[in-house]
Protein backbone atom coordinates (compact mmCIF):
# COMPACT_ATOMS: atom_id res chain seq x y z
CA UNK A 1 6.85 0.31 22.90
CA UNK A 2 6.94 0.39 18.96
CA UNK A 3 8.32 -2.36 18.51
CA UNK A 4 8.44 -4.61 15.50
CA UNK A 5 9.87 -8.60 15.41
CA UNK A 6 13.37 -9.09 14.94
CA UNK A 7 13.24 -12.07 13.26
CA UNK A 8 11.86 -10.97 9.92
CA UNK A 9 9.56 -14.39 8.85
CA UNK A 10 7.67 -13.14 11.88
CA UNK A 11 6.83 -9.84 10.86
CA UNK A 12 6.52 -10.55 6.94
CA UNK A 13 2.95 -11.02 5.53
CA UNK A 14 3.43 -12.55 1.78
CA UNK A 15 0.38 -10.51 0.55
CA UNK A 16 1.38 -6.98 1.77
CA UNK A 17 5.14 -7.47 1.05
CA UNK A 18 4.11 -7.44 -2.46
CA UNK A 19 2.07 -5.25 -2.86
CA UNK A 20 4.38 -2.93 -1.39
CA UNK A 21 6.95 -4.38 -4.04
CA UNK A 22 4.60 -3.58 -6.63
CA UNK A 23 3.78 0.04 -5.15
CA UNK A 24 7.75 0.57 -5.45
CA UNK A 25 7.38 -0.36 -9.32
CA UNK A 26 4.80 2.41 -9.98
CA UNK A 27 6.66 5.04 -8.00
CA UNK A 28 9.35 4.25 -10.37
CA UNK A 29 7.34 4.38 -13.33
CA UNK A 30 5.57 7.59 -13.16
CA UNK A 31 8.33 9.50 -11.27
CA UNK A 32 9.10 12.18 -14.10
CA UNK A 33 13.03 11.96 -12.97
CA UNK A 34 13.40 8.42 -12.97
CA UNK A 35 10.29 6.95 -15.77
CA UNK A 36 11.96 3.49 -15.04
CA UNK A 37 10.69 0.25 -16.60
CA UNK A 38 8.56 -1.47 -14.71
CA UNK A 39 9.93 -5.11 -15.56
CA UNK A 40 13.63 -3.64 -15.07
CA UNK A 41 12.57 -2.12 -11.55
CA UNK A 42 10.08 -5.55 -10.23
CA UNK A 43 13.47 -7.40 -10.81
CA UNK A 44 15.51 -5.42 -9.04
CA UNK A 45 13.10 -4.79 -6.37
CA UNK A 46 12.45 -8.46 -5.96
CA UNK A 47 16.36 -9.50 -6.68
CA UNK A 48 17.47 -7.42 -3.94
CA UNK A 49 14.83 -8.27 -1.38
CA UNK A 50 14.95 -11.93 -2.00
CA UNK A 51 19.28 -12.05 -2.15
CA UNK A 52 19.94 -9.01 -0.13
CA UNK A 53 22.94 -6.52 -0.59
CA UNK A 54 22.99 -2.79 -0.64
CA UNK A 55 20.88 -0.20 0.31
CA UNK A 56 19.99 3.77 0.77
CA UNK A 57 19.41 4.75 4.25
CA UNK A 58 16.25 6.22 3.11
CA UNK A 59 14.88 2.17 2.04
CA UNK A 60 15.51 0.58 4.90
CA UNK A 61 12.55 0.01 6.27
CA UNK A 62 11.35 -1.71 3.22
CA UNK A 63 13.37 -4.40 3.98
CA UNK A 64 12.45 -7.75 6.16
CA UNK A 65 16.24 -7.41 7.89
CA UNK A 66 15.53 -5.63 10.93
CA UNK A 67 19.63 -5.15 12.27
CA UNK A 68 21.19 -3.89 8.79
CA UNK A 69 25.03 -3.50 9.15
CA UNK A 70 25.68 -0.04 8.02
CA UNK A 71 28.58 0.48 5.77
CA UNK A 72 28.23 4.22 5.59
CA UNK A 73 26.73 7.61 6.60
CA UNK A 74 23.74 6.58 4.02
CA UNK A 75 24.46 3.15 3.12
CA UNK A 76 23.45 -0.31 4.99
CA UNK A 77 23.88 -3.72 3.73
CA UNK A 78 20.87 -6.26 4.31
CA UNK A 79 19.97 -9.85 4.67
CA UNK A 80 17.94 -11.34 1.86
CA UNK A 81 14.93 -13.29 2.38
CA UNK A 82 16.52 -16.51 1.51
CA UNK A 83 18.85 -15.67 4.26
CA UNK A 84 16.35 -14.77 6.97
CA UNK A 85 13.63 -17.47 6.31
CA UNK A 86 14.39 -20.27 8.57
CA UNK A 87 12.80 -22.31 6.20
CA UNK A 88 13.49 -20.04 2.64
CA UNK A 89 10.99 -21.43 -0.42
CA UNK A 90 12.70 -20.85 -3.58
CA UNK A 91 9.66 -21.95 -5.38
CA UNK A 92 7.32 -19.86 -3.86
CA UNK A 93 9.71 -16.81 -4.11
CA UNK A 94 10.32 -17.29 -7.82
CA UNK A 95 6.80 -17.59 -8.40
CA UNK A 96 6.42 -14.04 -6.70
CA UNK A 97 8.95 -13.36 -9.34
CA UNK A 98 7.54 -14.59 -12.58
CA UNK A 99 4.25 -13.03 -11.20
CA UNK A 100 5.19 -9.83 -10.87
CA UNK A 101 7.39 -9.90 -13.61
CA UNK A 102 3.99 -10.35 -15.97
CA UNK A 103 2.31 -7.80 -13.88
CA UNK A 104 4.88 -5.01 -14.59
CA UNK A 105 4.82 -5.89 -18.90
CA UNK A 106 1.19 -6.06 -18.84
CA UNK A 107 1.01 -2.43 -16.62
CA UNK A 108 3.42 -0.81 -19.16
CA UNK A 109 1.17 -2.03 -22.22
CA UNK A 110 -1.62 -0.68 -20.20
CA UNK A 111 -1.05 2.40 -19.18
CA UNK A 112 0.71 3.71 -22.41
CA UNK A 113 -3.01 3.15 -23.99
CA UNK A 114 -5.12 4.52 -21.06
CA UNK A 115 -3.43 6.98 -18.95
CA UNK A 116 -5.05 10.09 -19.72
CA UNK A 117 -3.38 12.32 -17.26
CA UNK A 118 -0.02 14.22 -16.21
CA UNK A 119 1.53 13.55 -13.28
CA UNK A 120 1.91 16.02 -10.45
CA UNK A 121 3.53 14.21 -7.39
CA UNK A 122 4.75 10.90 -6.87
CA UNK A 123 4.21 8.24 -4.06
CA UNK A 124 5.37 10.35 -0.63
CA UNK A 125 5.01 10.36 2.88
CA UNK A 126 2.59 13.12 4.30
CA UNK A 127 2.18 14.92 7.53
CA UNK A 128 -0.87 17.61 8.01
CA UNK A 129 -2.29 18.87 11.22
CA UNK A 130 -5.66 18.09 12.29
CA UNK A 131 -8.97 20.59 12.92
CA UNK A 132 -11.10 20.84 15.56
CA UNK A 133 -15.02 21.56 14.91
CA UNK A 134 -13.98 25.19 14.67
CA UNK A 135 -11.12 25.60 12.18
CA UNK A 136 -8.54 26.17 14.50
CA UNK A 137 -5.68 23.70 14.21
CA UNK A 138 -5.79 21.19 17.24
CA UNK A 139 -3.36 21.41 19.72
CA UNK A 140 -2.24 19.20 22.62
CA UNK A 141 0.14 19.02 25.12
CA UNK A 142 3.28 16.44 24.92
CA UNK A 143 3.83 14.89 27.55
CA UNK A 144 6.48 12.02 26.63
CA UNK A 145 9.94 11.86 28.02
CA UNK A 146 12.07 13.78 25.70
CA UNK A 147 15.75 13.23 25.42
CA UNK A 148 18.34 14.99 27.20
CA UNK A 149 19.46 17.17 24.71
CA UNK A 150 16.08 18.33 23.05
CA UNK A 151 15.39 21.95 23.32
CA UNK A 152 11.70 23.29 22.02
CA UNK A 153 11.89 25.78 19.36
CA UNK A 154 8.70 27.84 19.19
CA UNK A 155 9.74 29.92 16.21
CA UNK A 156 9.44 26.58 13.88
CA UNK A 157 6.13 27.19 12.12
CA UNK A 158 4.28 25.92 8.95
CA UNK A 159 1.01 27.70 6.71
CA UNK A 160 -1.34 26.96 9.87
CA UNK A 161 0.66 28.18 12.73
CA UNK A 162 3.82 27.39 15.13
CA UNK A 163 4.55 24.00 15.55
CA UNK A 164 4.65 24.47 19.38
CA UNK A 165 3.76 26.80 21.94
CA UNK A 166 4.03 27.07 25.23
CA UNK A 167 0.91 27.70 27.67
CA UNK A 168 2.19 27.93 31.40
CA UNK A 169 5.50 25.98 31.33
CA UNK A 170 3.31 22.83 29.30
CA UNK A 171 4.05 22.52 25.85
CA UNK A 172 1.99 22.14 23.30
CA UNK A 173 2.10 20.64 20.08
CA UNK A 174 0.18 20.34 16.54
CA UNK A 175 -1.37 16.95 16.49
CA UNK A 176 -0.92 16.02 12.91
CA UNK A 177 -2.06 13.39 10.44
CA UNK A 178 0.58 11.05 8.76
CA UNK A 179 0.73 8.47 6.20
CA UNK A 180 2.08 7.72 2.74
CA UNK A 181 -0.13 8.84 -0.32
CA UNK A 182 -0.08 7.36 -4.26
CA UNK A 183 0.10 9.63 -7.09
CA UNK A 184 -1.25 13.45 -7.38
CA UNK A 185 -2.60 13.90 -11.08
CA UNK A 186 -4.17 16.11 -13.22
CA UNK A 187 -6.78 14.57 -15.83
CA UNK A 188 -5.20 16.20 -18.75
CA UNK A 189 -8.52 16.07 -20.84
CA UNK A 190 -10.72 18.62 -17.87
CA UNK A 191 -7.54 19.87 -16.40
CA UNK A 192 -8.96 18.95 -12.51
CA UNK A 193 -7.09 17.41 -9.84
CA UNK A 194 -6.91 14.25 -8.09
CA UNK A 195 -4.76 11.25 -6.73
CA UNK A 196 -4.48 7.98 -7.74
CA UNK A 197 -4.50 5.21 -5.34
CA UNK A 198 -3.00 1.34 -6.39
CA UNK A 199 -3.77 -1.78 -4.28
CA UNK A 200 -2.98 -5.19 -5.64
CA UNK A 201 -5.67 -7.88 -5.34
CA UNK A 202 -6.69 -11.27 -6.26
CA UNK A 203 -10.18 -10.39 -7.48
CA UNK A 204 -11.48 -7.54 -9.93
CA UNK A 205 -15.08 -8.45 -8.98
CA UNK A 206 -18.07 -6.08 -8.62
CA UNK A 207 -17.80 -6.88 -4.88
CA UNK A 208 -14.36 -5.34 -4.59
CA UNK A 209 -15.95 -1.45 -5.06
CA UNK A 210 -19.07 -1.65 -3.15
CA UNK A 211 -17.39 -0.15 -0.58
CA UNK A 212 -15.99 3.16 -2.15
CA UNK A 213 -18.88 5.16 -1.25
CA UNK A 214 -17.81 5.22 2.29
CA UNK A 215 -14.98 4.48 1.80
CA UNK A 216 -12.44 6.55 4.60
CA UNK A 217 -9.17 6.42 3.16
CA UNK A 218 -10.73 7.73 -0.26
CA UNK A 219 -11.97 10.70 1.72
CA UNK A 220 -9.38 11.47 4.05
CA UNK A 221 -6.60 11.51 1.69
CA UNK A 222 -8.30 13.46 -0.49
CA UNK A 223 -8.71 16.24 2.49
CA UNK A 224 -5.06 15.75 3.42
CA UNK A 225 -4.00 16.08 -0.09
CA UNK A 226 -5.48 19.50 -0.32
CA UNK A 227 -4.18 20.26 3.41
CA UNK A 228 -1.07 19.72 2.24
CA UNK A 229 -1.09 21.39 -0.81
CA UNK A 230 -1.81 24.99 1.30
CA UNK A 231 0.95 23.94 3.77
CA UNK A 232 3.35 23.94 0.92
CA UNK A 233 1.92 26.49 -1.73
CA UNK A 234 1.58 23.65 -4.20
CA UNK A 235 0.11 24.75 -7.86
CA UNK A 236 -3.18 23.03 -6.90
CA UNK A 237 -5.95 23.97 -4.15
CA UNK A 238 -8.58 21.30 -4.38
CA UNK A 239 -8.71 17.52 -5.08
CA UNK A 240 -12.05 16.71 -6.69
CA UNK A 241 -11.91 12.70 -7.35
CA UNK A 242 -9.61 9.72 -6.49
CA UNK A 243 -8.97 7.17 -9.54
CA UNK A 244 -9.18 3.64 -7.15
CA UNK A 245 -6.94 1.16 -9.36
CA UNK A 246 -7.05 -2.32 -8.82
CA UNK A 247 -4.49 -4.74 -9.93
CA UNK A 248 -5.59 -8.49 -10.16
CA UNK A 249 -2.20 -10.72 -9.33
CA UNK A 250 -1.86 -11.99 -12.53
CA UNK A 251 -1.77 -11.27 -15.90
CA UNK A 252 -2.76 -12.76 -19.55
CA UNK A 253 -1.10 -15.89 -20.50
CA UNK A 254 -2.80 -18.73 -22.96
CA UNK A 255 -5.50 -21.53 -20.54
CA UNK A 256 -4.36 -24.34 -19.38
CA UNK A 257 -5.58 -27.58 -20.08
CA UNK A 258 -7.85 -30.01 -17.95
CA UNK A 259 -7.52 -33.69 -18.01
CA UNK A 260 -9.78 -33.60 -20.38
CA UNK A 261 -8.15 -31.99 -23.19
CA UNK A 262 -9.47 -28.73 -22.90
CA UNK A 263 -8.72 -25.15 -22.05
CA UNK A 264 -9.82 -24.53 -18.69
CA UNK A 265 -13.32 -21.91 -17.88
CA UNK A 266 -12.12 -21.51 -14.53
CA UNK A 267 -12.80 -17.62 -14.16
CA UNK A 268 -11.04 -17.59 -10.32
CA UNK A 269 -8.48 -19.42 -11.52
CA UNK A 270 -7.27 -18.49 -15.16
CA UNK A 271 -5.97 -15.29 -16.65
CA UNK A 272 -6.58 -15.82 -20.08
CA UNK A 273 -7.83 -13.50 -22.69
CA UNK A 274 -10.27 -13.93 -25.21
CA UNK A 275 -7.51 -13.69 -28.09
CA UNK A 276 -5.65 -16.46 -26.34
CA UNK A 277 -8.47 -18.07 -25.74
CA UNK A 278 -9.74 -18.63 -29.18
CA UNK A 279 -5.68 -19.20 -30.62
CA UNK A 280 -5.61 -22.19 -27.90
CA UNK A 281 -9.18 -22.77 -29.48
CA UNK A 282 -8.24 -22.89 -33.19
CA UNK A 283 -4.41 -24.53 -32.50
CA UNK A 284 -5.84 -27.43 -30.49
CA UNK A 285 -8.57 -28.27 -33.60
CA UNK A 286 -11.50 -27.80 -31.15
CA UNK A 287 -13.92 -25.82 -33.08
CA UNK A 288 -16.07 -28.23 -33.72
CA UNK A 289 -16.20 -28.61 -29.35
CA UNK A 290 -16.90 -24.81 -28.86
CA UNK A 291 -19.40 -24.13 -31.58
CA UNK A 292 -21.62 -27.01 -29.52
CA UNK A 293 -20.61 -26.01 -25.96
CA UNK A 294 -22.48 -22.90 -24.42
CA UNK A 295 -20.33 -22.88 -21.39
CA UNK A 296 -17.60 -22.23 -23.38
CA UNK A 297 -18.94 -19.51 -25.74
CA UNK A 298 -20.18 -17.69 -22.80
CA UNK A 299 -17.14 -17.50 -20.84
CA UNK A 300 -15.45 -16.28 -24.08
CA UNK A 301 -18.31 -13.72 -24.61
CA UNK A 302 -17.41 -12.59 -20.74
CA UNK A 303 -13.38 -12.45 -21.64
CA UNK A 304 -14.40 -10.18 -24.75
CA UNK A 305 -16.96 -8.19 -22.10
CA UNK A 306 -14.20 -7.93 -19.67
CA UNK A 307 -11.08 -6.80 -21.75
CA UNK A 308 -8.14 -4.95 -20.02
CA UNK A 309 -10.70 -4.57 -17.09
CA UNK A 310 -9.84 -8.47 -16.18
CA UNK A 311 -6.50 -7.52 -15.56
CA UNK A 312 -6.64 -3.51 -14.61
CA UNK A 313 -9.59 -1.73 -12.90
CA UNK A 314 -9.54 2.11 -12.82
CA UNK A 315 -12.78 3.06 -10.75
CA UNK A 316 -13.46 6.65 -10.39
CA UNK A 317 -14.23 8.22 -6.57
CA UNK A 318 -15.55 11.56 -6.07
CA UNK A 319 -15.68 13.47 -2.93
CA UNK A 320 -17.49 16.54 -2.49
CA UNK A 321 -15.70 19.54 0.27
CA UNK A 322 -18.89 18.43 2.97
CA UNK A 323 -17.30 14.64 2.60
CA UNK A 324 -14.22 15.87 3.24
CA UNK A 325 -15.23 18.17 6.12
CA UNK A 326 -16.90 15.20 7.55
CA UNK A 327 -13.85 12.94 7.52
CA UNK A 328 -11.41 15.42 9.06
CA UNK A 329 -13.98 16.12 11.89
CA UNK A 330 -14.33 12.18 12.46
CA UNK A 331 -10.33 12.23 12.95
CA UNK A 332 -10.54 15.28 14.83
CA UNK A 333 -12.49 12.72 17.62
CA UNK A 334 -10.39 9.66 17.22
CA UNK A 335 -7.54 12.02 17.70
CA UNK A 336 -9.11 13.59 21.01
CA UNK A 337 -9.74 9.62 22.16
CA UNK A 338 -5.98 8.47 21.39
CA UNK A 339 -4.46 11.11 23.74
CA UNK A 340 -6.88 11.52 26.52
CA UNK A 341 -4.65 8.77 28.06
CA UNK A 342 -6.90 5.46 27.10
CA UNK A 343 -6.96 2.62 29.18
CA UNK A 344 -5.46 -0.65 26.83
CA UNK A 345 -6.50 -3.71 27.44
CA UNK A 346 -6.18 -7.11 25.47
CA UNK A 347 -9.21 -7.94 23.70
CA UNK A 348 -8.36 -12.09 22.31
CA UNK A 349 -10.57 -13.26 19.44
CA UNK A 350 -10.65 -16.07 17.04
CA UNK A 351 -9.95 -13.76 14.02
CA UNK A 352 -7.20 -14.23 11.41
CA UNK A 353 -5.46 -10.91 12.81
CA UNK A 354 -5.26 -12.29 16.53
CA UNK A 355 -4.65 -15.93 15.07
CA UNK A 356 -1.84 -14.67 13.25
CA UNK A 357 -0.70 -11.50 15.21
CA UNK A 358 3.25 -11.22 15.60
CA UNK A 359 3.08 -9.96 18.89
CA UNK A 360 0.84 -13.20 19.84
CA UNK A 361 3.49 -15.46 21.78
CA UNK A 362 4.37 -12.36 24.17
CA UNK A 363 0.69 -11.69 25.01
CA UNK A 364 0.04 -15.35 25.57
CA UNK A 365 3.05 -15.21 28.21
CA UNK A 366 1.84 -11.96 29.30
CA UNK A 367 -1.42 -13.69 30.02
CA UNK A 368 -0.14 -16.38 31.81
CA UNK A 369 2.20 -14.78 34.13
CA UNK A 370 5.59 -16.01 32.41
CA UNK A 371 8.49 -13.48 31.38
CA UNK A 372 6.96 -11.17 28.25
CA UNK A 373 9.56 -8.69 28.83
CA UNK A 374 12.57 -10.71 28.10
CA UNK A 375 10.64 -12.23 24.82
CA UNK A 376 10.34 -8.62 24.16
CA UNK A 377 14.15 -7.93 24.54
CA UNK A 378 14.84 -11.38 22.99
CA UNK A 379 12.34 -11.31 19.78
CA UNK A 380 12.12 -7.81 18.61
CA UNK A 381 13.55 -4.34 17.80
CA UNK A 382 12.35 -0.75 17.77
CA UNK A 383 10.29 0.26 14.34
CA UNK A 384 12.87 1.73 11.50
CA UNK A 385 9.47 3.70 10.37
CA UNK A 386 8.73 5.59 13.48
């Protein structure tokens, strides 16, 4: 059905809202038109989202309001957060606030030092067809209900072929790809192409990148990249390496201070730096403590060790064209699977994502024989984003 909840607390997850917020930031920021300030844009972003007010058609979906009132022919006014919370945390929000607020001045600082490469193509939604084992671009027919006034056009075509044909009265369609990629880039030092791809996080840990080896979306939107790159005639042909950048939520402010008097070692908790560290060191008078404490010289030695890298971790992913290959054929399969009509079936489990699903009061009544449908009708609307 595509549906999504209508009340927005249900269908708002803290962690993903902003890191979408912060996504928004550094679409700003590198966008050659717009080179906004990162600080000036987090505020707004966050301003608008938590108070509500006006918005382009195009941002919509962004938003937690799910039944914008619509002003114009592109304009819609939305609820804030504050508004649509049933029980709104200032706190929290502000928090959010001041948090990304250090983020942003810390990113700006950081990337004027280290980036090291020009910017081709911002943040953007992407569509690409998919292959089968044999090159040829996969085709299948459509056979949803189309609305009354829809008319194929088989002249419509892109780099790879028509959009549509028709084969006996059944139409068929390219299957395609879609999803939003980060930033296309060229390293300005070896001239070679690549993306860029942001995810906030609360750890910067070895841990984090063990899995970049395999890691799919790496691959795949490398391949789609270059897909669409010969569906468009853009000025590069191949991707060679994604730059995987992880931003810790938070950003360097002076320790705090235990009940005992002294900065805190807490290296979860605090996002200190060793500068700060040794001014909270030397404007407290405890030298004297530090010289005779090896706990705290070593976790000074590891915030000298760790630097920028603390805060901002820029891990390098390469993907060879077999990789690539190997990715698209994988989809290729899981493309054949989702429309050789499936049979769905709930599958329950104890996992956070069942725990916590928003569609989890509707399957429960589903499940027990009481009226899903009109909790459908009731609770939720169809997706802005499909």
């Amino acid at each position: 059905m595509n549906l999504i909840p209508r009340a927005a607390v249900h269908g708002v997850r803290e962690t993903l809202w902003y890191g979408t917020g912060f996504h928004h930031v550094l679409e700003h920021y590198y966008n050659p038109h717009l080179q906004e300030d990162p600080v000036v844009t987090w505020q707004a972003w966050f301003d608008l989202q938590w108070s509500g007010g006006l918005v382009h058609i195009n941002d919509i979906k962004e938003f937690a309001d799910r039944e914008p009132i619509q002003i114009d022919d592109t304009t819609f006014r939305v609820k804030g957060l504050d508004e649509l919370l049933p029980f709104p945390d200032p706190e929290k929000f502000m928090a959010y606030r001041e948090l990304g607020t250090g983020m942003a001045q810390f990113y700006k600082s950081y990337a004027e030092k280290n980036d090291a490469f020009n910017v081709i193509e911002t943040e953007h939604d992407f569509s690409v067809p998919i292959f089968t084992p044999d090159g040829d671009v996969f085709y299948a027919p459509d056979r949803r209900e189309m609305p009354a006034d829809w008319e194929p056009n088989f002249e419509l075509e892109n780099a790879f072929g028509p959009l549509m044909r028709d084969s006996h009265g059944t139409i068929f369609k390219q299957v395609h790809a879609r999803g939003r990629q980060d930033l296309i880039i060229q390293d300005s030092e070896v001239g070679q192409f690549g993306m860029m791809d942001h995810k906030t996080t609360s750890r910067t840990d070895d841990d984090y990148f063990r899995g970049l080896d395999l890691d799919e979306q790496c691959t795949t939107y490398l391949a789609f990249g270059e897909l669409e790159a010969k569906m468009y005639g853009l000025e590069y042909e191949q991707l060679d390496f994604i730059i995987y950048q992880a931003l810790l939520k938070g950003y360097p402010k002076p320790p705090n201070i235990t009940s005992r008097g002294l900065p805190s070692i807490n290296r979860q908790e605090e996002t200190t730096t060793a500068e700060m560290f040794e001014a909270c060191i030397n404007g407290m008078g405890l030298r004297p403590i530090f010289d005779a404490d090896p706990k705290m010289q070593n976790y000074y030695t590891w915030l000298l060790e760790k630097g920028d890298e603390r805060f901002i971790v820029r891990t390098p992913v390469l993907r060879n064209k077999h990789q690539k290959r190997n990715a698209l054929l994988r989809l290729y399969y899981e493309a054949v699977d989702m429309l050789s009509d499936p049979r769905l079936y709930p599958n329950p489990t104890r996992n956070y994502g069942c725990l916590n699903c928003v569609f989890r009061a509707p399957c429960i009544a589903a499940e027990d024989g009481s009226d899903y449908k009109a909790m459908l009708e009731d609770g939720y609307v169809p997706n802005w984003d499909r």
